[in-house]
Protein backbone atom coordinates (compact mmCIF):
# COMPACT_ATOMS: atom_id res chain seq x y z
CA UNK A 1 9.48 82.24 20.09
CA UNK A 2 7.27 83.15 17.71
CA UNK A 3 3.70 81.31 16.51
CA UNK A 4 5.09 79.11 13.91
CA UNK A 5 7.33 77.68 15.94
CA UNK A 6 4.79 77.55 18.59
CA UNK A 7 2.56 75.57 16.28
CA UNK A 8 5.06 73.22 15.23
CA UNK A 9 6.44 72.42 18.83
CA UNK A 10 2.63 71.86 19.21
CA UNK A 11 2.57 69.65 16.15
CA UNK A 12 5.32 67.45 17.59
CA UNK A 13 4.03 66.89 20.87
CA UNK A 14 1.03 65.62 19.66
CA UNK A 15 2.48 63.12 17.20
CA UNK A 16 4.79 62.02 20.65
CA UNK A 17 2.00 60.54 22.09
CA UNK A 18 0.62 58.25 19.65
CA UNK A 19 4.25 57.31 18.58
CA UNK A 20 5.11 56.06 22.20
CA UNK A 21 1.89 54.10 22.28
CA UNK A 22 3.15 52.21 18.61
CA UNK A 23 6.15 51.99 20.17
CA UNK A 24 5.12 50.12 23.19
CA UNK A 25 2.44 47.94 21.48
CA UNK A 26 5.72 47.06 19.04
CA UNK A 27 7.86 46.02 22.63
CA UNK A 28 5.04 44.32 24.06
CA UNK A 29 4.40 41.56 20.86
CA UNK A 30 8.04 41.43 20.29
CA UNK A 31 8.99 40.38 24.15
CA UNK A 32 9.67 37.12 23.42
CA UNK A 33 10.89 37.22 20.83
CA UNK A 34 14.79 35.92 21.02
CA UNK A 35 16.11 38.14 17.65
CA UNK A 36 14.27 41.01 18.79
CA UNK A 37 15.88 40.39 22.65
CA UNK A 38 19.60 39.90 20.81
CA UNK A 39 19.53 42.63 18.53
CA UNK A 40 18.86 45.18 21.32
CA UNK A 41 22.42 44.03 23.31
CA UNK A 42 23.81 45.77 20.39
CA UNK A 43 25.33 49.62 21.02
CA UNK A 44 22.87 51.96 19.88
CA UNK A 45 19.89 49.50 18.56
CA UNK A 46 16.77 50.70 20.47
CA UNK A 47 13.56 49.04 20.44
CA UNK A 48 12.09 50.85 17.38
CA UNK A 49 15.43 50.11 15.14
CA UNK A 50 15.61 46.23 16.79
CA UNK A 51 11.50 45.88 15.62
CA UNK A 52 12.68 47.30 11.98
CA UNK A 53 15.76 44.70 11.72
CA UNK A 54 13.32 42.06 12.92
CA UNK A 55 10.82 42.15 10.29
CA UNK A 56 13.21 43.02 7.36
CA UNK A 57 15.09 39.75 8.59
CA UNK A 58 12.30 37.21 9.04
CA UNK A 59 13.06 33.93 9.53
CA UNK A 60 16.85 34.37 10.83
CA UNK A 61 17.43 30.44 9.86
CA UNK A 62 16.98 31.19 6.67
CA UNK A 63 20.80 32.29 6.58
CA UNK A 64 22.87 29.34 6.61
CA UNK A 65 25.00 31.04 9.39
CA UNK A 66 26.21 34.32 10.73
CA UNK A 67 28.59 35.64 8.08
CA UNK A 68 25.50 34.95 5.42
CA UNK A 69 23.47 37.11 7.51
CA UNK A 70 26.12 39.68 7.87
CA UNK A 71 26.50 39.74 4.03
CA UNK A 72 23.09 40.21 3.69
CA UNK A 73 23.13 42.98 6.18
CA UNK A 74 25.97 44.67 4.44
């Protein structure tokens, strides 16, 4: 292996840490939350991409029912 990739392997584990802490601080505030909590049943929705679908949601009632929130969704 040679430096550069050296320094970029270096790079990456320092941006790991702080991105586990966001990630974290992210589960721990959205808990509770009963979106956040369904979304994550889904295959392949982690707790990053359920936090993302969350906020670009909002206010789920605001879709006056499932398939409205699906068209939204695309």
């Amino acid at each position: 292996m040679n430096e550069d990739d050296q320094a970029l392997l270096k790079l990456v584990d320092e941006l790991d840490a702080p991105e586990c802490l966001f990630n974290g601080r992210i589960a721990d505030r959205l808990r509770d939350h009963a979106g956040y909590r369904a979304i994550q049943q889904l295959p392949d929705i982690d707790t990053t991409l359920a936090a993302v679908l969350v906020a670009e949601m909002g206010d789920v009632h605001r879709f006056a029912s499932a398939d409205r929130l699906c068209s939204w969704a695309g």
